[in-house]
PDB file of N, CA and C in Angstrom:
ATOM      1  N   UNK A   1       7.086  47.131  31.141  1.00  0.00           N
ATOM      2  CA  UNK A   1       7.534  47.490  32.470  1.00  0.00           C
ATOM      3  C   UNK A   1       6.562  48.511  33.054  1.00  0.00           C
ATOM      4  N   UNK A   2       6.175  48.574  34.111  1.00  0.00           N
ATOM      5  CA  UNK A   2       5.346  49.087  35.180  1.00  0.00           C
ATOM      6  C   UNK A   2       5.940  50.155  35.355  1.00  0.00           C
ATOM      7  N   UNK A   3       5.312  51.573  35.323  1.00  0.00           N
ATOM      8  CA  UNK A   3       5.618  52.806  36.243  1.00  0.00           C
ATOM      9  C   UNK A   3       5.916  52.734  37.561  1.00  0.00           C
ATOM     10  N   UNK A   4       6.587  53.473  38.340  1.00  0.00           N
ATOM     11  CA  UNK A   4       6.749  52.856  39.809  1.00  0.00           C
ATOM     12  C   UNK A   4       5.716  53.991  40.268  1.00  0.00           C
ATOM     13  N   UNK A   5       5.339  54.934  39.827  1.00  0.00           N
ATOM     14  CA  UNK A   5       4.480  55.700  40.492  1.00  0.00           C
ATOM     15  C   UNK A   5       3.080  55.684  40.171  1.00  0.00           C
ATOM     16  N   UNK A   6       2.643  54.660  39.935  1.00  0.00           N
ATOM     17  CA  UNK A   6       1.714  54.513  39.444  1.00  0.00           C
ATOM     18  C   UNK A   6       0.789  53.103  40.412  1.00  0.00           C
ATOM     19  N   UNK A   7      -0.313  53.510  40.955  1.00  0.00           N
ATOM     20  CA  UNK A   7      -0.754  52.992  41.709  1.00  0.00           C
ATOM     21  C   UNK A   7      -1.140  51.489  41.607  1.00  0.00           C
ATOM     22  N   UNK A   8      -1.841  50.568  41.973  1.00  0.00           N
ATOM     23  CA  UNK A   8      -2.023  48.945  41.857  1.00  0.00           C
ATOM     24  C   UNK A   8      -3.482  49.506  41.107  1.00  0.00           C
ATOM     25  N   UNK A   9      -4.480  50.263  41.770  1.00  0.00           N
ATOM     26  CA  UNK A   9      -5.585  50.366  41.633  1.00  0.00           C
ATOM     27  C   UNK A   9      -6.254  51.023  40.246  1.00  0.00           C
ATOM     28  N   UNK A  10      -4.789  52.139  39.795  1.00  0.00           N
ATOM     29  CA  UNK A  10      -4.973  52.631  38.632  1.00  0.00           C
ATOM     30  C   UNK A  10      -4.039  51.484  37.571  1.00  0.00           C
ATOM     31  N   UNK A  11      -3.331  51.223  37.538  1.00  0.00           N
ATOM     32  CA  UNK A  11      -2.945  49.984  36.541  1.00  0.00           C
ATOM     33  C   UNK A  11      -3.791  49.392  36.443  1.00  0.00           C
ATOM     34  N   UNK A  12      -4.749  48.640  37.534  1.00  0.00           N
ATOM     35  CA  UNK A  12      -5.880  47.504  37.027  1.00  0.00           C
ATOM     36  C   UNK A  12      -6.757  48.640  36.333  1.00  0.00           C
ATOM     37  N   UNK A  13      -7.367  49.633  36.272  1.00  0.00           N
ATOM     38  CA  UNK A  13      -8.181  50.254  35.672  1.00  0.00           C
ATOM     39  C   UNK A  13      -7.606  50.360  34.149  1.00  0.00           C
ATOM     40  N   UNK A  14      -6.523  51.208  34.037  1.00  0.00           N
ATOM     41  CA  UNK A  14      -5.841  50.753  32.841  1.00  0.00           C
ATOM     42  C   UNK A  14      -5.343  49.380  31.823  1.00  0.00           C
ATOM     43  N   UNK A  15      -5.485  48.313  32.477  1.00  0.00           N
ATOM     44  CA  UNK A  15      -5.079  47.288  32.038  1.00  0.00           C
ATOM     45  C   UNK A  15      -6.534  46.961  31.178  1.00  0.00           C
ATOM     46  N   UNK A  16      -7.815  47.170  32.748  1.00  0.00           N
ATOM     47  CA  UNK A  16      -9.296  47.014  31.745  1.00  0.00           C
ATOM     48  C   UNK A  16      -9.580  47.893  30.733  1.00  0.00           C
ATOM     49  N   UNK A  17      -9.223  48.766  30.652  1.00  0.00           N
ATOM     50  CA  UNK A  17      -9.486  49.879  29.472  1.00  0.00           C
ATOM     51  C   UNK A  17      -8.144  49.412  28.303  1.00  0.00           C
ATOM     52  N   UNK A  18      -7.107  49.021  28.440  1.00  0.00           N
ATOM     53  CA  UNK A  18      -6.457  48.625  27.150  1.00  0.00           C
ATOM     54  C   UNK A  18      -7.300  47.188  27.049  1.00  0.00           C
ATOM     55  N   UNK A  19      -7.530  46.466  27.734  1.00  0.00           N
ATOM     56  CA  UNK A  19      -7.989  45.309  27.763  1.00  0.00           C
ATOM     57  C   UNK A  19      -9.679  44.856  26.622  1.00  0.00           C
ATOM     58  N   UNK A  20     -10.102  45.899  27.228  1.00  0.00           N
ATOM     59  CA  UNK A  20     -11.502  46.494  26.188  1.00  0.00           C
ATOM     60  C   UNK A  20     -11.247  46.957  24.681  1.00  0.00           C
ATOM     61  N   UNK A  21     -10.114  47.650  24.379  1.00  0.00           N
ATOM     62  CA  UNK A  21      -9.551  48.373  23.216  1.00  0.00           C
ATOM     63  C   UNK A  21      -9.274  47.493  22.425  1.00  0.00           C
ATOM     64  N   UNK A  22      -8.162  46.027  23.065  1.00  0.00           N
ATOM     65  CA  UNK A  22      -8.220  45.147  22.593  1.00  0.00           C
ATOM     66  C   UNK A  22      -9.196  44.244  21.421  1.00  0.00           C
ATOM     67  N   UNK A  23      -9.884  44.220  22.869  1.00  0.00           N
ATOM     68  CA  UNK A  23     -11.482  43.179  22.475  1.00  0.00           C
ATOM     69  C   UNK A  23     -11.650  43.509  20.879  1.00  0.00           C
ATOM     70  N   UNK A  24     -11.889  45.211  21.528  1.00  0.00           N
ATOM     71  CA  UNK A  24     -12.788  46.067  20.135  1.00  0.00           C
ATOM     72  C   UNK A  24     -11.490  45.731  18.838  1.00  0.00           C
ATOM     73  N   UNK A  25     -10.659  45.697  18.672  1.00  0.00           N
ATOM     74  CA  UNK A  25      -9.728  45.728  17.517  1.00  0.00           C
ATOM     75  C   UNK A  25      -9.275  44.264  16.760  1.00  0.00           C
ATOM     76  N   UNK A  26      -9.940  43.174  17.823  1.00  0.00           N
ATOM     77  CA  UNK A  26      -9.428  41.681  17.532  1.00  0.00           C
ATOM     78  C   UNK A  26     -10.264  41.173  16.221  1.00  0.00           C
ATOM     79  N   UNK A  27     -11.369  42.293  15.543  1.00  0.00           N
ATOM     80  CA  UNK A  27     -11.934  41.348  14.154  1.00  0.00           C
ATOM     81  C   UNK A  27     -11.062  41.935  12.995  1.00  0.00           C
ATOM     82  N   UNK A  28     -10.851  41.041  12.138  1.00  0.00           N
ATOM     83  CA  UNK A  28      -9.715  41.430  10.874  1.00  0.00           C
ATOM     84  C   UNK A  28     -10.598  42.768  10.216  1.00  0.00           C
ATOM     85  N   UNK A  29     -11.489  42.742   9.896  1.00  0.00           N
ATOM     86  CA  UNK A  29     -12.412  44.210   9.298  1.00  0.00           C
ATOM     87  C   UNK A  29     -12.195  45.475  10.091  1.00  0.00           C
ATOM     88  N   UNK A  30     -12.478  45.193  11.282  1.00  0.00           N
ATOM     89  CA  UNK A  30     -12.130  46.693  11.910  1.00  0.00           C
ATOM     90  C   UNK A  30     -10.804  47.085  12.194  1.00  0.00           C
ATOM     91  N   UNK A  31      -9.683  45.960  12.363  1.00  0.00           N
ATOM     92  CA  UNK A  31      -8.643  46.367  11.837  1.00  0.00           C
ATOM     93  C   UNK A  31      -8.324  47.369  10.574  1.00  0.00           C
ATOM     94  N   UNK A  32      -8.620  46.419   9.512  1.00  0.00           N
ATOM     95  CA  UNK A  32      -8.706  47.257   8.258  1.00  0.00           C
ATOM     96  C   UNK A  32      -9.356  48.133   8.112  1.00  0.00           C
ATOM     97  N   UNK A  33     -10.050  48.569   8.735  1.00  0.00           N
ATOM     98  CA  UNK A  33     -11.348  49.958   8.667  1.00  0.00           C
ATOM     99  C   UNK A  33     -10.187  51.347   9.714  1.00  0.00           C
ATOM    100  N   UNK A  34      -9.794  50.659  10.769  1.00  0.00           N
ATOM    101  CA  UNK A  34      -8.648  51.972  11.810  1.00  0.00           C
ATOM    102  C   UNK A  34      -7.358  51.875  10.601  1.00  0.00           C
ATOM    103  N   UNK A  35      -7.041  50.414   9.843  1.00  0.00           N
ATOM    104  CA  UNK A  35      -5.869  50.861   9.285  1.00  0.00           C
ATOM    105  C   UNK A  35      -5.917  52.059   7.964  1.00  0.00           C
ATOM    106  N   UNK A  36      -6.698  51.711   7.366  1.00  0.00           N
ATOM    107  CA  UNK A  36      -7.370  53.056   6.584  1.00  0.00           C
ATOM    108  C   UNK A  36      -7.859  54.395   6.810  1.00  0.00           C
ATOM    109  N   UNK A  37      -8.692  54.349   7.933  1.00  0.00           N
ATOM    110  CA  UNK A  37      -8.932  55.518   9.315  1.00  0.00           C
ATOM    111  C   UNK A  37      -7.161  56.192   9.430  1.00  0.00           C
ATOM    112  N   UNK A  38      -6.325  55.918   9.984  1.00  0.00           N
ATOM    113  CA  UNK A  38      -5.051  55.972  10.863  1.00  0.00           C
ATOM    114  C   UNK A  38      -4.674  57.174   9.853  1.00  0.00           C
ATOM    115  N   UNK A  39      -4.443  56.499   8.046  1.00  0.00           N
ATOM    116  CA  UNK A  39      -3.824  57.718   7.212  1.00  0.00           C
ATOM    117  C   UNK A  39      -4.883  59.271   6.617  1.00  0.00           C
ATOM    118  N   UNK A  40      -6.066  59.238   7.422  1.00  0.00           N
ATOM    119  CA  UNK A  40      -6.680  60.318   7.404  1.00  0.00           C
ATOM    120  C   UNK A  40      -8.124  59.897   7.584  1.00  0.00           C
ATOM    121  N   UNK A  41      -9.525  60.917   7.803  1.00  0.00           N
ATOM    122  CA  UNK A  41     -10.295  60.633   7.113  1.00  0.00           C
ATOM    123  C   UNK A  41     -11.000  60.425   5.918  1.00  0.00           C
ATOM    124  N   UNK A  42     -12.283  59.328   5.977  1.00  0.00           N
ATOM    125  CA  UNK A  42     -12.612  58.402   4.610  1.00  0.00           C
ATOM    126  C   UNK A  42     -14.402  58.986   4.760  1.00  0.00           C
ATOM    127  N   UNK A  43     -14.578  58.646   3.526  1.00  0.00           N
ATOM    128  CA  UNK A  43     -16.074  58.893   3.365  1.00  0.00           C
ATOM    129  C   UNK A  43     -16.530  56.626   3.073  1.00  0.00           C
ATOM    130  N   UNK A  44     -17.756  57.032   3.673  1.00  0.00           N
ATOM    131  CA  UNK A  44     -18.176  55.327   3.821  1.00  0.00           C
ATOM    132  C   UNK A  44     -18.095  55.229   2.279  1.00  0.00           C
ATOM    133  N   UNK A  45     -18.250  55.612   0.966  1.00  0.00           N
ATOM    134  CA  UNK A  45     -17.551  55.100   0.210  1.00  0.00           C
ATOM    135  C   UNK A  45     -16.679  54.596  -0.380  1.00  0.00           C
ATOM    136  N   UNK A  46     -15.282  55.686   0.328  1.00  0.00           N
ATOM    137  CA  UNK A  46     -13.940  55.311   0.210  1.00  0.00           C
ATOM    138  C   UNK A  46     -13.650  53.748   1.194  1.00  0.00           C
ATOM    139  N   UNK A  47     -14.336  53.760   2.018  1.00  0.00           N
ATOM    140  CA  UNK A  47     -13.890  52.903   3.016  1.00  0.00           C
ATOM    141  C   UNK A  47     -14.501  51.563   2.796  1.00  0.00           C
ATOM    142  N   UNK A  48     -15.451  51.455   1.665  1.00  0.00           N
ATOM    143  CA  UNK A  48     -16.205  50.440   1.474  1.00  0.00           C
ATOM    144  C   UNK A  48     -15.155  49.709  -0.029  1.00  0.00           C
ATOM    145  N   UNK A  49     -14.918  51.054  -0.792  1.00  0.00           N
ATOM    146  CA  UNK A  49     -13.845  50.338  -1.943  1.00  0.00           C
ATOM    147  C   UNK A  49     -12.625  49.644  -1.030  1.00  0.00           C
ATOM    148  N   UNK A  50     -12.007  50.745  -0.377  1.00  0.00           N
ATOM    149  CA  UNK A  50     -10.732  50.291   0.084  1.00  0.00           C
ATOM    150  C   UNK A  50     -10.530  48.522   1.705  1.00  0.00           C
ATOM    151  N   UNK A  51     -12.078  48.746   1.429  1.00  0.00           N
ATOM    152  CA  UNK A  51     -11.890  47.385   2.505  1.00  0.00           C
ATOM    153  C   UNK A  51     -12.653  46.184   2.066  1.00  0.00           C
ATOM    154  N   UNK A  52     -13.288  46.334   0.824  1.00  0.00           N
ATOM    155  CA  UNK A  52     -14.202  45.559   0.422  1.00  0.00           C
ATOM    156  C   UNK A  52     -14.932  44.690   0.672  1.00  0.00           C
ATOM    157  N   UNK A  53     -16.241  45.801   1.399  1.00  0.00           N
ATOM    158  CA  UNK A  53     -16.877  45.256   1.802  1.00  0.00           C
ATOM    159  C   UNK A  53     -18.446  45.983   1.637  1.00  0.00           C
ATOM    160  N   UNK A  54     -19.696  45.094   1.963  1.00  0.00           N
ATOM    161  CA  UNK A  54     -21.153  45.844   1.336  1.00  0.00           C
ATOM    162  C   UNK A  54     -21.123  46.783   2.495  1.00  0.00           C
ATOM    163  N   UNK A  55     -21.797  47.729   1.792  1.00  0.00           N
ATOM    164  CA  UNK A  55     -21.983  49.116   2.589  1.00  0.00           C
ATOM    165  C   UNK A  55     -22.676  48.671   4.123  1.00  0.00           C
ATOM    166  N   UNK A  56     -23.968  48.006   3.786  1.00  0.00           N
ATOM    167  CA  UNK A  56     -24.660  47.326   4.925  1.00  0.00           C
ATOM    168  C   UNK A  56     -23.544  47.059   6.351  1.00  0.00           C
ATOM    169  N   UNK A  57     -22.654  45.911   5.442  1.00  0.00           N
ATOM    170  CA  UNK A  57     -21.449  45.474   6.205  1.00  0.00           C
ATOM    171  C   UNK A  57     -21.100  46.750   7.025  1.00  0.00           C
ATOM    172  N   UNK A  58     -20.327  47.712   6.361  1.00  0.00           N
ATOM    173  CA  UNK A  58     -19.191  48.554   6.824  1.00  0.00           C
ATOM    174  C   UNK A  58     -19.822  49.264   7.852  1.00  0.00           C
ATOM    175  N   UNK A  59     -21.196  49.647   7.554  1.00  0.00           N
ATOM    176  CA  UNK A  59     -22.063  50.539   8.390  1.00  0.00           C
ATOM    177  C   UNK A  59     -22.423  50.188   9.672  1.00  0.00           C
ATOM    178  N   UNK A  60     -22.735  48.780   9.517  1.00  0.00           N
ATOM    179  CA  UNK A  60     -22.790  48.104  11.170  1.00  0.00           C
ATOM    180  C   UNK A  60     -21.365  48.189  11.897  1.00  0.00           C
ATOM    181  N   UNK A  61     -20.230  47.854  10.885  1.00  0.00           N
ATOM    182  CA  UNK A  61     -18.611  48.303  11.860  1.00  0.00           C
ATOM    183  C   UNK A  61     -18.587  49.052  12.286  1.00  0.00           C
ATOM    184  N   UNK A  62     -18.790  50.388  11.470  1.00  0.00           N
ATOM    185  CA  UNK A  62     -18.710  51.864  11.979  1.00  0.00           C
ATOM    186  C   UNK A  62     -19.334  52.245  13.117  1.00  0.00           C
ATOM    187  N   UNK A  63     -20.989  51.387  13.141  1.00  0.00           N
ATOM    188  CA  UNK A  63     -21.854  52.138  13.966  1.00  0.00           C
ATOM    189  C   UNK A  63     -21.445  51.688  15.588  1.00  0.00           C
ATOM    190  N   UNK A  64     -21.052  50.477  15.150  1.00  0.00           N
ATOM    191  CA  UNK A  64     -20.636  50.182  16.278  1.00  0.00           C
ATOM    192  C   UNK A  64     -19.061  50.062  17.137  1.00  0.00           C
ATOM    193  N   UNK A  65     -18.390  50.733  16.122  1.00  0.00           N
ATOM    194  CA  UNK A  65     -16.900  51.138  16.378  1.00  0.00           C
ATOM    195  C   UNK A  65     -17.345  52.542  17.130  1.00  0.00           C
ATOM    196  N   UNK A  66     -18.190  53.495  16.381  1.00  0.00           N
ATOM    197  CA  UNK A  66     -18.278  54.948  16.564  1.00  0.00           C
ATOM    198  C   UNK A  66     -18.958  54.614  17.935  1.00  0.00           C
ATOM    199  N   UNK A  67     -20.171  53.844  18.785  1.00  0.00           N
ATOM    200  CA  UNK A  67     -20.502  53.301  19.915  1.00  0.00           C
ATOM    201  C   UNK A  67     -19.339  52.778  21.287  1.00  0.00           C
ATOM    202  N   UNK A  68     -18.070  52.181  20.655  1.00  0.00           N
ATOM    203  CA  UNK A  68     -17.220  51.787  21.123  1.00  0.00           C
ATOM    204  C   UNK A  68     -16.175  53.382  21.586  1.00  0.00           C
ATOM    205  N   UNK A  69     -16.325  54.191  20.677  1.00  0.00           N
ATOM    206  CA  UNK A  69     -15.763  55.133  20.719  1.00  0.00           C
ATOM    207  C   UNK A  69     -14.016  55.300  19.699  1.00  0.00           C
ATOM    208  N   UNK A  70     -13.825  54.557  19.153  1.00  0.00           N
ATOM    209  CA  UNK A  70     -12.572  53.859  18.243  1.00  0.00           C
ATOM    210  C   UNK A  70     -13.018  54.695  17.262  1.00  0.00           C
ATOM    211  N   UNK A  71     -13.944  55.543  16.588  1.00  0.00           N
ATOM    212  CA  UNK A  71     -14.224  56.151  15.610  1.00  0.00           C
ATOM    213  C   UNK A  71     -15.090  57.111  15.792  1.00  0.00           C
ATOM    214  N   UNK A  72     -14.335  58.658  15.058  1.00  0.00           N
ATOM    215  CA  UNK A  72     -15.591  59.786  15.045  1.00  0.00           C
ATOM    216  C   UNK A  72     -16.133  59.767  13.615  1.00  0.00           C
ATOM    217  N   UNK A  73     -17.188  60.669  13.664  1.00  0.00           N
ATOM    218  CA  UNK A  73     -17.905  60.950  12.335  1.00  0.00           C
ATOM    219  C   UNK A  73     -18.186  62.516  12.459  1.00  0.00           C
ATOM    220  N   UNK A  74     -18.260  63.314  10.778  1.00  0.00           N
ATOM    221  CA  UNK A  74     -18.025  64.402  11.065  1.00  0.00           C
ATOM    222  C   UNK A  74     -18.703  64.588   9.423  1.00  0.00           C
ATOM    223  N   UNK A  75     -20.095  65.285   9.662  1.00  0.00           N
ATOM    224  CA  UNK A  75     -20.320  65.652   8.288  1.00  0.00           C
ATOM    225  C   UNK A  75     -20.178  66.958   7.635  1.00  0.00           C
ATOM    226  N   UNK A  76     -19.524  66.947   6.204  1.00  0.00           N
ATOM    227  CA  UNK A  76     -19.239  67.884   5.735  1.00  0.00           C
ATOM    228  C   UNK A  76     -20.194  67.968   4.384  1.00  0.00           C
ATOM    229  N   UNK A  77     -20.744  68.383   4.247  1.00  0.00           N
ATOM    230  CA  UNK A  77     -21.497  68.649   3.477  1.00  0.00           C
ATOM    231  C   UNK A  77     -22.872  67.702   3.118  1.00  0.00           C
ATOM    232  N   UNK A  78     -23.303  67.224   2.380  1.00  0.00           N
ATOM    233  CA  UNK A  78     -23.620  65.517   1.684  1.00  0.00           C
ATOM    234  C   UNK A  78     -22.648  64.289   2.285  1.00  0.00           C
ATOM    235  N   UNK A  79     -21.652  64.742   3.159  1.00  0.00           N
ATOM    236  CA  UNK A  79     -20.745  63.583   3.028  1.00  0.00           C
ATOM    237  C   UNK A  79     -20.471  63.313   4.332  1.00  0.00           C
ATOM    238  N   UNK A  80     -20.941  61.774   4.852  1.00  0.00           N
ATOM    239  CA  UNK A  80     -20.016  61.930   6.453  1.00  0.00           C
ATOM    240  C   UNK A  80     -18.272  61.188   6.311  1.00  0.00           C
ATOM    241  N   UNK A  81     -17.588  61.500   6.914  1.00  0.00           N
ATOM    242  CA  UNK A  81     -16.680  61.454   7.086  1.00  0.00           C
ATOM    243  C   UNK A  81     -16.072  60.939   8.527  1.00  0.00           C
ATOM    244  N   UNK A  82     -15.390  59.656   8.508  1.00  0.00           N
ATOM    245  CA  UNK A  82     -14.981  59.011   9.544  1.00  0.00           C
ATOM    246  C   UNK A  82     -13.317  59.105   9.636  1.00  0.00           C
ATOM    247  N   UNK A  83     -12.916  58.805  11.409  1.00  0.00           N
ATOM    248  CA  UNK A  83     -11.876  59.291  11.045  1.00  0.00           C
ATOM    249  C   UNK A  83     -11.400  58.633  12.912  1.00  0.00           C
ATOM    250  N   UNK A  84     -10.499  58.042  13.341  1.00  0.00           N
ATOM    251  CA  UNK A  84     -10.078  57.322  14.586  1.00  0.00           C
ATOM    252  C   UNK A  84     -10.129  58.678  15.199  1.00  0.00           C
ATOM    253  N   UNK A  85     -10.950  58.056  16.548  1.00  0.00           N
ATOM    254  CA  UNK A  85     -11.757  59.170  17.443  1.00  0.00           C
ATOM    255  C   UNK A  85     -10.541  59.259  18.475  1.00  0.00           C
ATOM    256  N   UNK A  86      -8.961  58.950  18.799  1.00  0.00           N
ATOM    257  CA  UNK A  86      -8.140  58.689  19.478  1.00  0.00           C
ATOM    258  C   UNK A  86      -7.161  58.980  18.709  1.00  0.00           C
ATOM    259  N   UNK A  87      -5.714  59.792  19.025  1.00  0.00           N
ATOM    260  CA  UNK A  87      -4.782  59.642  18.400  1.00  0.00           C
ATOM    261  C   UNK A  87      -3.722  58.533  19.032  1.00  0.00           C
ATOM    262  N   UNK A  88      -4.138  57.646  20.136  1.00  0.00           N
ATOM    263  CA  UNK A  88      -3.591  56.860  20.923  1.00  0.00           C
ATOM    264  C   UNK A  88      -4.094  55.426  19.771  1.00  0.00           C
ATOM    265  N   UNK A  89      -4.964  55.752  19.299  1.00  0.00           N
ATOM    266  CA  UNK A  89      -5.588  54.553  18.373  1.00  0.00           C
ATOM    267  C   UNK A  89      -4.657  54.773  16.915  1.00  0.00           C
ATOM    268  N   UNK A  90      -4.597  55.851  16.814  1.00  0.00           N
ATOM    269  CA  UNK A  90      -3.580  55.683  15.219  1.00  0.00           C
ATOM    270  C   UNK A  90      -2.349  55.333  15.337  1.00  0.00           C
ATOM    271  N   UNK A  91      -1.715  55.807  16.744  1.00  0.00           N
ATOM    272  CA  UNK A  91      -0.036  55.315  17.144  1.00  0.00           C
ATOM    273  C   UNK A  91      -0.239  53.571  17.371  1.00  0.00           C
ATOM    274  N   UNK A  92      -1.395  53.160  17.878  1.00  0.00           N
ATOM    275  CA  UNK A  92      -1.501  51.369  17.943  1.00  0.00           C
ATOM    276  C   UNK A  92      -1.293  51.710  16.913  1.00  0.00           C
ATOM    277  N   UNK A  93      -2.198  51.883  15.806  1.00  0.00           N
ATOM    278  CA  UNK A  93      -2.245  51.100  14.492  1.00  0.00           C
ATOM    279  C   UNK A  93      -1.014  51.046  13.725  1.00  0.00           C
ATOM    280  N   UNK A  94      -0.019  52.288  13.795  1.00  0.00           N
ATOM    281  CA  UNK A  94       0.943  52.656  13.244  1.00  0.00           C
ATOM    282  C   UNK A  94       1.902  51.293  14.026  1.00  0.00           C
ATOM    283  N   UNK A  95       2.018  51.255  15.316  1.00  0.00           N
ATOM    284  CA  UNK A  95       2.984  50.103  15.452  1.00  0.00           C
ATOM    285  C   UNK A  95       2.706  48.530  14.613  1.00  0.00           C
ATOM    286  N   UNK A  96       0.807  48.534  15.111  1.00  0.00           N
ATOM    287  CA  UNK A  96       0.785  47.226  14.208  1.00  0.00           C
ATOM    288  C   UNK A  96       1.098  47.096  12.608  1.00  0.00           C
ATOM    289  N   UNK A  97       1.017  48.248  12.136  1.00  0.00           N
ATOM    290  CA  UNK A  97       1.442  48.155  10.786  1.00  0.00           C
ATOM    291  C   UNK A  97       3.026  47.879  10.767  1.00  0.00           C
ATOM    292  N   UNK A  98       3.965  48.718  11.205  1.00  0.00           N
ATOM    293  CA  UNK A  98       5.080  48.666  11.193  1.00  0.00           C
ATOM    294  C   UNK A  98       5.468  47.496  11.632  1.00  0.00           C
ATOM    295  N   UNK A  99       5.084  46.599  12.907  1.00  0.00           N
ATOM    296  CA  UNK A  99       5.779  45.398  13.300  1.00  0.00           C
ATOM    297  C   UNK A  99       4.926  44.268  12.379  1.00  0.00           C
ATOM    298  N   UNK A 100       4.181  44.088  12.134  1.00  0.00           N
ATOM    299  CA  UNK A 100       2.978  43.254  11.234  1.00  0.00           C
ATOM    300  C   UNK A 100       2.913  43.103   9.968  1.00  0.00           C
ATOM    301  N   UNK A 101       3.509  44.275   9.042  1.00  0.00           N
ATOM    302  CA  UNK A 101       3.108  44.592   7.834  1.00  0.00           C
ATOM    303  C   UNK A 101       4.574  45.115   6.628  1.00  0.00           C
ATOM    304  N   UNK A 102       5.486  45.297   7.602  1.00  0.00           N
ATOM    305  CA  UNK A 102       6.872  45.975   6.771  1.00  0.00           C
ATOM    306  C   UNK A 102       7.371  44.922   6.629  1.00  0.00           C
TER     307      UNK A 102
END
């Protein structure tokens, strides 16, 4: 349902920006990369056991999730650390888990 105060001109802007978010979330890997993301941040190791996949692989997701903006990176020491650059992106994920996955 539609806000009533909410303009024609800003809904279509919003519709393209969920519409884009979409796009970015429709491959089964980067799913699994935000659903792992969602319960904290991962080091590209953790995220390579837990999604199984070659590092090569995961690194092009990331680089281009973190491009998309769906993912930050944050190094702590030797270690970078990824982690959903949106908390609007972990509440999706949390519904798709819950309606998708329980």
């Amino acid at each position: 349902m539609l806000a009533k105060n909410i303009s024609i001109p800003k809904i279509a802007r919003k519709c393209e920006e969920v519409s884009g978010l979409l796009r970015s979330l429709s491959h089964p890997q980067r799913l699994m990369i935000l659903g792992h993301l969602a319960q904290g941040p991962k080091t590209v190791s953790e995220l390579q056991k837990l999604c199984d996949l070659q590092q090569s692989q995961l690194s092009q997701f990331l680089g281009r999730m973190k491009l998309e903006g769906l993912v930050a990176c944050e190094r702590k020491g030797r270690f970078q650390f990824y982690s959903a650059a949106d908390k609007r992106i972990v509440e999706l994920i949390g519904a798709i888990q819950k309606i998708f996955c329980e």
